[in-house]
PDB file of N, CA and C in Angstrom:
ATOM      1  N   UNK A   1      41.122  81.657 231.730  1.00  0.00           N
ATOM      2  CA  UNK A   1      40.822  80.250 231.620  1.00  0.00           C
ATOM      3  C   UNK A   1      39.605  80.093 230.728  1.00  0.00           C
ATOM      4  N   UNK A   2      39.287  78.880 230.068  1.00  0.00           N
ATOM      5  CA  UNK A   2      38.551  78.695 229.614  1.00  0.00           C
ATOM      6  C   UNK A   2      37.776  76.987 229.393  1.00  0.00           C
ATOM      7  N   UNK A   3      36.354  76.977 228.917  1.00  0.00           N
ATOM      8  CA  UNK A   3      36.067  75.916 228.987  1.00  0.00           C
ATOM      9  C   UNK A   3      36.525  74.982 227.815  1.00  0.00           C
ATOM     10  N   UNK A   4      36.445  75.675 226.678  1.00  0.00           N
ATOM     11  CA  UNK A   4      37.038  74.495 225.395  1.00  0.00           C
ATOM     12  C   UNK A   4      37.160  76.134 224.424  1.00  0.00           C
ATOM     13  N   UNK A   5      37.720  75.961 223.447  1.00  0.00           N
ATOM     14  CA  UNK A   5      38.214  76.459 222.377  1.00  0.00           C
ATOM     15  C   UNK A   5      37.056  77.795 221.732  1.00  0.00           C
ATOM     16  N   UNK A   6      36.726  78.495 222.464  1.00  0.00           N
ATOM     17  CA  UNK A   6      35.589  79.609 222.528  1.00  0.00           C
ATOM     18  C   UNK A   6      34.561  79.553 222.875  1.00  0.00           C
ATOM     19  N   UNK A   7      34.712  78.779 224.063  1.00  0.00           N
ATOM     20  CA  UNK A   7      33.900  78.704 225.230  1.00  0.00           C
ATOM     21  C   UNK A   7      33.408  79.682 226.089  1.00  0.00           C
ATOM     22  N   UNK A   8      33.387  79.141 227.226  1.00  0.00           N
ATOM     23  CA  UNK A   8      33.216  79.833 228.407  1.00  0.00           C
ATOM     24  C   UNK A   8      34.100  80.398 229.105  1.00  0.00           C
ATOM     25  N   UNK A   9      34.696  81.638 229.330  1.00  0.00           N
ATOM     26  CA  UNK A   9      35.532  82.166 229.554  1.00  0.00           C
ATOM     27  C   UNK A   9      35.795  82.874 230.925  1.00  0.00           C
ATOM     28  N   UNK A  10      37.006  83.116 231.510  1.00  0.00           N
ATOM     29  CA  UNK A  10      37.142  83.137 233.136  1.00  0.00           C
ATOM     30  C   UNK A  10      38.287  84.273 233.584  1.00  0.00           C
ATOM     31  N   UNK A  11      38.412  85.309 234.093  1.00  0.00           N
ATOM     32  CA  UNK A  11      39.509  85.789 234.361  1.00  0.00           C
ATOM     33  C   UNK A  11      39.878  86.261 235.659  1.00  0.00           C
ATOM     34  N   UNK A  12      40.577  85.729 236.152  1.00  0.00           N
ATOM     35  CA  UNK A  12      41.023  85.909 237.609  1.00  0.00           C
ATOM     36  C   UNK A  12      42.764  86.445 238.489  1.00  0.00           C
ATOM     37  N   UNK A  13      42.869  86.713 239.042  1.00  0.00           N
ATOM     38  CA  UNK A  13      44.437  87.111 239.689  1.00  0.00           C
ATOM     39  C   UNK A  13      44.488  86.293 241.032  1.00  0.00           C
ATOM     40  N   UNK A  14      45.852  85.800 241.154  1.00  0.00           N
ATOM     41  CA  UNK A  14      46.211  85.047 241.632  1.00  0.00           C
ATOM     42  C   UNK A  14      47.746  85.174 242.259  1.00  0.00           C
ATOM     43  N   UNK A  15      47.978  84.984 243.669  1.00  0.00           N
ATOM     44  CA  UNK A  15      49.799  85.360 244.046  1.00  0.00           C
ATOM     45  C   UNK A  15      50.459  83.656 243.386  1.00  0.00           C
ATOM     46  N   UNK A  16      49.794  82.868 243.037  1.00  0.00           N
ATOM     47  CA  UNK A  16      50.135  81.447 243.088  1.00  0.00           C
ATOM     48  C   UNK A  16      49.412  80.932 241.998  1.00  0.00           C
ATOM     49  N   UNK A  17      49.719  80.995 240.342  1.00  0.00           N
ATOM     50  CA  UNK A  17      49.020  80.233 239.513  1.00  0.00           C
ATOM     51  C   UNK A  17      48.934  78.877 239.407  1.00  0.00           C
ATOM     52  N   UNK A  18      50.041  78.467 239.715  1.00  0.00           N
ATOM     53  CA  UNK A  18      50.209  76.882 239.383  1.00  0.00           C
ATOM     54  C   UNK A  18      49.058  76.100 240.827  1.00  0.00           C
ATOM     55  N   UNK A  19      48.974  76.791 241.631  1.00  0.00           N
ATOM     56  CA  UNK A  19      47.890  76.260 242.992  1.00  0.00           C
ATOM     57  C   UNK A  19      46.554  76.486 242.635  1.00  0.00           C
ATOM     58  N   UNK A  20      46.397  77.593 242.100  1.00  0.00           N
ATOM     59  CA  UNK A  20      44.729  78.346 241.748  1.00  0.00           C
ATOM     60  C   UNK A  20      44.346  77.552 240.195  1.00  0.00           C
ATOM     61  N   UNK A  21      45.616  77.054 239.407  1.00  0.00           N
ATOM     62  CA  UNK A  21      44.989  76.536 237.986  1.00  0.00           C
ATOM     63  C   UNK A  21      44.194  74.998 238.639  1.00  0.00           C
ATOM     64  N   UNK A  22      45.019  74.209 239.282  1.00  0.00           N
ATOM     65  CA  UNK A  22      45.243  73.161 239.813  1.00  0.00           C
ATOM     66  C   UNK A  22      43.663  73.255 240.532  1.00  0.00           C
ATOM     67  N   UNK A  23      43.585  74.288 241.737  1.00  0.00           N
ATOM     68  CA  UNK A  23      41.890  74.329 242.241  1.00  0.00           C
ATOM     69  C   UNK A  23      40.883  74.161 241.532  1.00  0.00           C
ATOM     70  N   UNK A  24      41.357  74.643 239.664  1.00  0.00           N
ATOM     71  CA  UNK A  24      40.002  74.992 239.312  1.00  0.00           C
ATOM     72  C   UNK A  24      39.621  73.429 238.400  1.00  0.00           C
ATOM     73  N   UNK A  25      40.971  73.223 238.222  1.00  0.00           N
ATOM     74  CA  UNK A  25      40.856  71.814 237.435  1.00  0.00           C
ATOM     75  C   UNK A  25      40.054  70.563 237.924  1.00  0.00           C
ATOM     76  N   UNK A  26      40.385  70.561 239.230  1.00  0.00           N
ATOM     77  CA  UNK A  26      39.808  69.415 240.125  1.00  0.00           C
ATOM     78  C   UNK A  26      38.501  69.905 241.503  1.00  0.00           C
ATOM     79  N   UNK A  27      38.314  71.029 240.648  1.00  0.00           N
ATOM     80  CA  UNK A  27      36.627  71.261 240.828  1.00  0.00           C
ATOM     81  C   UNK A  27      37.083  71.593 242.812  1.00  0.00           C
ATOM     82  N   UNK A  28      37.823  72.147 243.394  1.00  0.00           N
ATOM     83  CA  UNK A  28      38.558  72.583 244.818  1.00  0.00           C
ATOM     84  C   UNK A  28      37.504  73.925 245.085  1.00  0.00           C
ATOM     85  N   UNK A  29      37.341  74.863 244.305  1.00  0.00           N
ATOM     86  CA  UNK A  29      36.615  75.457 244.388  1.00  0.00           C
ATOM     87  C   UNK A  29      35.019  75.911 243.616  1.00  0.00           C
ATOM     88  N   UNK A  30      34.585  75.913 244.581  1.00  0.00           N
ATOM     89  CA  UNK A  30      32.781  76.188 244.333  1.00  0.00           C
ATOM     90  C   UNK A  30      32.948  77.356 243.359  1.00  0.00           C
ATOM     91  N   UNK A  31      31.970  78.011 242.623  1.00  0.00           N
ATOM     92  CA  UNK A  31      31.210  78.902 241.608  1.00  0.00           C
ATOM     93  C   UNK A  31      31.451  78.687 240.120  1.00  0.00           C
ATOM     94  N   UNK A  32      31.609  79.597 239.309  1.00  0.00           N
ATOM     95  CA  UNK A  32      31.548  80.080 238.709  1.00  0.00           C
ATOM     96  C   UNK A  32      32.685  79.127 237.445  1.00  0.00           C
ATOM     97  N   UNK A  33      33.565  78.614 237.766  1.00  0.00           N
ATOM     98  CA  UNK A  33      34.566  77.961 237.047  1.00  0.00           C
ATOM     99  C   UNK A  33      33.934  76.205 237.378  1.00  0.00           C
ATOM    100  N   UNK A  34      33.528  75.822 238.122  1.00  0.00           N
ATOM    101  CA  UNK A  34      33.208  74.809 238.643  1.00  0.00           C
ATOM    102  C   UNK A  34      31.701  74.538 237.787  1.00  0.00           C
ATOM    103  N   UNK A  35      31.196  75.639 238.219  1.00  0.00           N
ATOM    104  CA  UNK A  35      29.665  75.181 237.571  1.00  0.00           C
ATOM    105  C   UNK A  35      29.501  75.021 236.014  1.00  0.00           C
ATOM    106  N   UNK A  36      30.558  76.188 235.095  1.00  0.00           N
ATOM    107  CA  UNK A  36      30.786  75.981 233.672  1.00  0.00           C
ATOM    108  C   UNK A  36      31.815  75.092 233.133  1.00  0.00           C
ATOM    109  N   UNK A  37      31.969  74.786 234.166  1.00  0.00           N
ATOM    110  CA  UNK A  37      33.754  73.573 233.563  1.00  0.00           C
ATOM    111  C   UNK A  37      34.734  74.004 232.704  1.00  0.00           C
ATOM    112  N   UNK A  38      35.101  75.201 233.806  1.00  0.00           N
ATOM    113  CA  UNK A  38      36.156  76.180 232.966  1.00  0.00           C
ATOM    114  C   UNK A  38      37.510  75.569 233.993  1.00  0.00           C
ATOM    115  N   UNK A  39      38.236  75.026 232.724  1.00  0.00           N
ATOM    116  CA  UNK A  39      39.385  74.218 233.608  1.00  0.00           C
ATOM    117  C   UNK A  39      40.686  74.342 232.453  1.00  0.00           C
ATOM    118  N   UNK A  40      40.739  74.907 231.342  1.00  0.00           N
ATOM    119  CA  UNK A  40      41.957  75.001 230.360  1.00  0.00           C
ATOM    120  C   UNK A  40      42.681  76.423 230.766  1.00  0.00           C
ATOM    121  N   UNK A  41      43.798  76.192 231.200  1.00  0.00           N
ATOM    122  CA  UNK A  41      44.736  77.881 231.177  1.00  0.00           C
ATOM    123  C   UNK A  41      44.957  78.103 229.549  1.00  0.00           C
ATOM    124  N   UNK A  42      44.042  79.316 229.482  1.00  0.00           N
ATOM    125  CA  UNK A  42      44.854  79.417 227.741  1.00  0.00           C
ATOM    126  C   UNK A  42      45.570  80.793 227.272  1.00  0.00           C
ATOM    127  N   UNK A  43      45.609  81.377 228.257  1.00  0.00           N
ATOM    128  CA  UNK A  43      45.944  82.586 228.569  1.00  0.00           C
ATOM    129  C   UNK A  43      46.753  83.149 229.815  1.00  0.00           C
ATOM    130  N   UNK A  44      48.093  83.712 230.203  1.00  0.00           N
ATOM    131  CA  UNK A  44      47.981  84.046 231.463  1.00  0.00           C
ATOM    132  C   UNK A  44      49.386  85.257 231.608  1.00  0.00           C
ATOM    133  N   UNK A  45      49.036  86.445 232.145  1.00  0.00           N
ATOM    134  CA  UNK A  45      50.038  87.279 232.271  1.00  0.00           C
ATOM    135  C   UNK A  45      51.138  87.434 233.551  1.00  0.00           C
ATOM    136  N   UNK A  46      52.047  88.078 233.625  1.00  0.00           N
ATOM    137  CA  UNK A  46      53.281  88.119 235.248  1.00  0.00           C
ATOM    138  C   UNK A  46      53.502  89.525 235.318  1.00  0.00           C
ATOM    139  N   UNK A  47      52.674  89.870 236.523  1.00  0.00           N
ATOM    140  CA  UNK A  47      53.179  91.452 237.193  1.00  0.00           C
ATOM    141  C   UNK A  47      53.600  91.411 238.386  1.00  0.00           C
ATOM    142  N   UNK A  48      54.865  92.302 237.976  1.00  0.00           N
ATOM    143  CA  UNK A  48      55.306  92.202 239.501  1.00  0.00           C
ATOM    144  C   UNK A  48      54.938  92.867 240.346  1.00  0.00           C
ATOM    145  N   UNK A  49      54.136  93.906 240.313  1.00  0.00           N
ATOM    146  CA  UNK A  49      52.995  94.250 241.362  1.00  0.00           C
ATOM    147  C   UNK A  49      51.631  93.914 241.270  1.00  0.00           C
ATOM    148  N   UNK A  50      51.321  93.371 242.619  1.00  0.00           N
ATOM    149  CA  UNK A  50      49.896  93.234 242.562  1.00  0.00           C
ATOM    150  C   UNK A  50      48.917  94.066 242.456  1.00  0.00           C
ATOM    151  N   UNK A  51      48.902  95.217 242.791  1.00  0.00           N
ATOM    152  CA  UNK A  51      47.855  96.453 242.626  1.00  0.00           C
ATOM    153  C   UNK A  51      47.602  96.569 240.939  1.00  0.00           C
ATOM    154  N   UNK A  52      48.996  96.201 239.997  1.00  0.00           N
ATOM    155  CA  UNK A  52      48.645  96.293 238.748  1.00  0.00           C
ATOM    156  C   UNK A  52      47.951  95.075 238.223  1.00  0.00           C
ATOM    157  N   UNK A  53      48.531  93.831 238.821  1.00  0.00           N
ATOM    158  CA  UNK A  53      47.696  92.658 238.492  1.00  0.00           C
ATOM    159  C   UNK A  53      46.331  92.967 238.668  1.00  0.00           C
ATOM    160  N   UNK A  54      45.516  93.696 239.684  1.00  0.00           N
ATOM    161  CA  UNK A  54      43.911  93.763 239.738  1.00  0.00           C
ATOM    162  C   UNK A  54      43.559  94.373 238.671  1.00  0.00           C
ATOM    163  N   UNK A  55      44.730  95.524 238.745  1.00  0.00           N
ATOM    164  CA  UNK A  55      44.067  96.075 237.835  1.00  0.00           C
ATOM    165  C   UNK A  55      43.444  96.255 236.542  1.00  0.00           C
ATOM    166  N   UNK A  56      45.051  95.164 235.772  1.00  0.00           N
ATOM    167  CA  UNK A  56      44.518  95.059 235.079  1.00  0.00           C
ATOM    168  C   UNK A  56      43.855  93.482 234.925  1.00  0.00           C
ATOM    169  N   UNK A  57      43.197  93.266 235.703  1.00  0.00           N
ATOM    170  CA  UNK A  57      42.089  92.318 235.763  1.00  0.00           C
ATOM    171  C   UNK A  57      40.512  92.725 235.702  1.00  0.00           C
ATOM    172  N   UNK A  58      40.513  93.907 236.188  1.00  0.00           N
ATOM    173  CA  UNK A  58      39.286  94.530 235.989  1.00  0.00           C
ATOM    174  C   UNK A  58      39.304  94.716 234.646  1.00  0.00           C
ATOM    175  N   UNK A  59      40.407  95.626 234.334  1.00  0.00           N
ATOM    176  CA  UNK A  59      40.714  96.323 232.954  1.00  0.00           C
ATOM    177  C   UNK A  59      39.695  95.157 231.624  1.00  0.00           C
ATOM    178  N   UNK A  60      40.179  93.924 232.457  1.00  0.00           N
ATOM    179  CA  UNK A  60      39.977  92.460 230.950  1.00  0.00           C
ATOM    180  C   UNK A  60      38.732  92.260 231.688  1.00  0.00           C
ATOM    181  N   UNK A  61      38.062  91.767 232.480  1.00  0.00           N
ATOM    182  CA  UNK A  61      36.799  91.777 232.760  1.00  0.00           C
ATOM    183  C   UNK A  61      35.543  92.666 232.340  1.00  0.00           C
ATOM    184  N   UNK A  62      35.955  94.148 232.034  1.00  0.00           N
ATOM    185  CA  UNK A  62      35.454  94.982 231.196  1.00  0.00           C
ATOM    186  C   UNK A  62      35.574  94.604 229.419  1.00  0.00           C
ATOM    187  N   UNK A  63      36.431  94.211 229.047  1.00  0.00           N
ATOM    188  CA  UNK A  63      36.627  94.273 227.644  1.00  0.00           C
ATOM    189  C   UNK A  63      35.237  93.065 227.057  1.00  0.00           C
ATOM    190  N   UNK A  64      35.170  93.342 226.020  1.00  0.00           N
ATOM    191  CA  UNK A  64      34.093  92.806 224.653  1.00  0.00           C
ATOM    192  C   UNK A  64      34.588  90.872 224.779  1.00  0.00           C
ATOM    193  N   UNK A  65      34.186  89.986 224.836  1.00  0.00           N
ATOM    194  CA  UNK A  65      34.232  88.744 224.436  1.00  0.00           C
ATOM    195  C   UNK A  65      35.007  88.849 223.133  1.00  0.00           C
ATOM    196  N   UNK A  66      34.812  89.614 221.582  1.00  0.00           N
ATOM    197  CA  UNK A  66      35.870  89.414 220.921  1.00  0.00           C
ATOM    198  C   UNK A  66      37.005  89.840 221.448  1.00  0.00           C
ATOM    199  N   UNK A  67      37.273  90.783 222.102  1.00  0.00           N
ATOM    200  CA  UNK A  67      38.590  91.267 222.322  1.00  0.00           C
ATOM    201  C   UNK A  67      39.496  90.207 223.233  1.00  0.00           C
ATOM    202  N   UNK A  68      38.996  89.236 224.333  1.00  0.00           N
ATOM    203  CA  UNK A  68      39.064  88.674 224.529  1.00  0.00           C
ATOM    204  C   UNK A  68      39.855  87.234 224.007  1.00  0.00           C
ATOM    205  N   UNK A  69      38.959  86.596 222.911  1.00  0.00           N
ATOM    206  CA  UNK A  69      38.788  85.703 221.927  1.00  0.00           C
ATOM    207  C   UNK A  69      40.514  86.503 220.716  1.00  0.00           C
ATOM    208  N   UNK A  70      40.380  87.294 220.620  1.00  0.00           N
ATOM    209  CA  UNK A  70      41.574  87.353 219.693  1.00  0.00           C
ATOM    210  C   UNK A  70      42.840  87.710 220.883  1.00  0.00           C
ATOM    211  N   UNK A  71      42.951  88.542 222.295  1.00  0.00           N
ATOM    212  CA  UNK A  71      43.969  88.386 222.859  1.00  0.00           C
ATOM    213  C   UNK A  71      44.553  86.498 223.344  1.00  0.00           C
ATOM    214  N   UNK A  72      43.731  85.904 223.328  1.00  0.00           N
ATOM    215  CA  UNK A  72      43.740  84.455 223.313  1.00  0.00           C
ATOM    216  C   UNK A  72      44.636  83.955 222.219  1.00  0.00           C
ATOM    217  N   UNK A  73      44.085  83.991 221.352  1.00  0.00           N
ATOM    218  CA  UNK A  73      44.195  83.429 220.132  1.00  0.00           C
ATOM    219  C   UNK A  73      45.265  83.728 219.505  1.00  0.00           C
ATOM    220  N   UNK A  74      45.824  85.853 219.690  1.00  0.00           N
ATOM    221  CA  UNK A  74      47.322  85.902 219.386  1.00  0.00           C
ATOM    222  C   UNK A  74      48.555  84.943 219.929  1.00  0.00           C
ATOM    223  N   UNK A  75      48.120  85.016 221.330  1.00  0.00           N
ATOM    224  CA  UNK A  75      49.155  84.354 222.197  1.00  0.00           C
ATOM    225  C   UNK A  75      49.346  82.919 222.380  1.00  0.00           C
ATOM    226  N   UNK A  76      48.434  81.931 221.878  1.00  0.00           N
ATOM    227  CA  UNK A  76      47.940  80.840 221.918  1.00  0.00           C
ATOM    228  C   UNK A  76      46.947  79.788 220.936  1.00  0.00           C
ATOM    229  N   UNK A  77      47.201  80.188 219.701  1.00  0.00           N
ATOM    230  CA  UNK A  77      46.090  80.210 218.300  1.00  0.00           C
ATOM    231  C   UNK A  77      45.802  78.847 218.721  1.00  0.00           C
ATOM    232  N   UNK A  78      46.056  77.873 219.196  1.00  0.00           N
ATOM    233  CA  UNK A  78      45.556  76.698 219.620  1.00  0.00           C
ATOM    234  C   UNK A  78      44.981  76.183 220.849  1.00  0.00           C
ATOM    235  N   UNK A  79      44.757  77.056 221.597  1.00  0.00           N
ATOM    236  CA  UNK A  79      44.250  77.017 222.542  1.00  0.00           C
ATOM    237  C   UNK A  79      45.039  75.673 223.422  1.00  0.00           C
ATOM    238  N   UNK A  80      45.993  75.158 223.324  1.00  0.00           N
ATOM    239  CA  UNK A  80      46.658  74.647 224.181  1.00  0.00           C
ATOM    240  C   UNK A  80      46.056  75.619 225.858  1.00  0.00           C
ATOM    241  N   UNK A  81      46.279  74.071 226.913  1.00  0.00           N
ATOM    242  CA  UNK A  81      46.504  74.131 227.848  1.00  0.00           C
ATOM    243  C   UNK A  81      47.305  74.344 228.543  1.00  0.00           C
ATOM    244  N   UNK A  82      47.704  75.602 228.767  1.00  0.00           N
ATOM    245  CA  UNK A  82      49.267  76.407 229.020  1.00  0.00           C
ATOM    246  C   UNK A  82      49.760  75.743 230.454  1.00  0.00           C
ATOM    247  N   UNK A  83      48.997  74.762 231.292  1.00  0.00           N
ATOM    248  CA  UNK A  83      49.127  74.714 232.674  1.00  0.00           C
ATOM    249  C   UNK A  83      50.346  73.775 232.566  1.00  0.00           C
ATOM    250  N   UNK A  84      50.464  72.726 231.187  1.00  0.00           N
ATOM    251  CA  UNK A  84      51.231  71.704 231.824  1.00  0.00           C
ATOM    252  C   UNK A  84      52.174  72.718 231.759  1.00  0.00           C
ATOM    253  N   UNK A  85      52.626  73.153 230.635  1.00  0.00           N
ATOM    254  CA  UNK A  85      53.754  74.236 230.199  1.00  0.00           C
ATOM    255  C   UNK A  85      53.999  74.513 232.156  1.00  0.00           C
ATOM    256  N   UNK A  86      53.327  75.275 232.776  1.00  0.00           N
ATOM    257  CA  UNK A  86      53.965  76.063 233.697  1.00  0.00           C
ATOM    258  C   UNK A  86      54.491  74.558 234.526  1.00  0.00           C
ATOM    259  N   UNK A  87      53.761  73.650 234.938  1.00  0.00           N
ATOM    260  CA  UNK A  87      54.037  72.431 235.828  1.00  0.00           C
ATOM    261  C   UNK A  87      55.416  71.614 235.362  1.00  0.00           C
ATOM    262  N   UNK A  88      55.376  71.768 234.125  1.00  0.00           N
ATOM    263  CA  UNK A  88      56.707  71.080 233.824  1.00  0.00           C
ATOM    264  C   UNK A  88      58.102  72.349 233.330  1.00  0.00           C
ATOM    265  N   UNK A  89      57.637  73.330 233.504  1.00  0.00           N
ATOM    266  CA  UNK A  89      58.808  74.310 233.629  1.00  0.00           C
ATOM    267  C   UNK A  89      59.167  74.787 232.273  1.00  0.00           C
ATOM    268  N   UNK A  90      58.479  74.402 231.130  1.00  0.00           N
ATOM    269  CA  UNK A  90      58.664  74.499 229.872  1.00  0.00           C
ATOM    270  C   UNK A  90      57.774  75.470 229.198  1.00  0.00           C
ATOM    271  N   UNK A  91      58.081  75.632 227.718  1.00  0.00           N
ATOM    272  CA  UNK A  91      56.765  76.028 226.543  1.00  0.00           C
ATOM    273  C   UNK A  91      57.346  77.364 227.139  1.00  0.00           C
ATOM    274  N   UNK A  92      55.906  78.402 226.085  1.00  0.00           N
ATOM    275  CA  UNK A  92      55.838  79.607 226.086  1.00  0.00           C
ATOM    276  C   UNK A  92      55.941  80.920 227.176  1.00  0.00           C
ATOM    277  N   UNK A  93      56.698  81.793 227.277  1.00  0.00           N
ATOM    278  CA  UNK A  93      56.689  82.627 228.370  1.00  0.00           C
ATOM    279  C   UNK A  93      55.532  83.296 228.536  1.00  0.00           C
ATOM    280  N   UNK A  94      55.237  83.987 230.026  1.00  0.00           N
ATOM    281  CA  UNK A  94      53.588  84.834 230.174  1.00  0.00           C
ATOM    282  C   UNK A  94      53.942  85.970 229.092  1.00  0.00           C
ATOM    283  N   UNK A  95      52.686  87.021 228.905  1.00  0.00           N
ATOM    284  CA  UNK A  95      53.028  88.086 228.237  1.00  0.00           C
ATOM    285  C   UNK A  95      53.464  88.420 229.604  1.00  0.00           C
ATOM    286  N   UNK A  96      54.057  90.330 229.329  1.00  0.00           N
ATOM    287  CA  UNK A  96      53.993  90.846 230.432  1.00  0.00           C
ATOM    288  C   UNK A  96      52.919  91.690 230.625  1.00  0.00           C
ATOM    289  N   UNK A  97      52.850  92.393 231.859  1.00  0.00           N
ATOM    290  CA  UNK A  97      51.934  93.705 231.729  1.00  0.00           C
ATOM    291  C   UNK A  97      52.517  94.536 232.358  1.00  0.00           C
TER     292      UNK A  97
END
């Protein structure tokens, strides 16, 4: 997630995206997304195991801000807000991992 177009940037795992995008949008949960007004999905992957989802969540929590900024940007060069996409059932598929 992010705050605007190379902003402030957020990465999290989730069993339920469309509930957890929705929390962060309307400020549901306290820290870190709330306090920077990180509320755009511009990015988001589908594993079907969760042990790999953490993992590789750590994996991207470690990586460089550019690396970041261009895995974004391949998948999404406009930084569109991928959330309506998932809410209305349409637009671009996740990558996988």
């Amino acid at each position: 997630m992010a705050s605007k177009q190379n902003g402030t940037l957020y990465v999290g795992v989730t069993s339920d995206l469309v509930k957890r995008v929705f929390q962060h949008k309307n400020d549901l949960i306290d820290g870190f997304t709330r306090k920077y007004s990180v509320k755009k999905l511009v990015y988001w992957e589908e594993h079907a195991d969760i042990e790999e989802a953490i993992k590789r969540e750590k994996r991207l929590k470690k990586w460089k801000r550019l690396w970041k900024l261009r895995l974004i940007e391949q998948e999404n060069p406009e930084w569109r807000d991928l959330y309506f996409d998932l809410i209305e059932g349409s637009g671009p598929l996740p990558s996988q991992g």
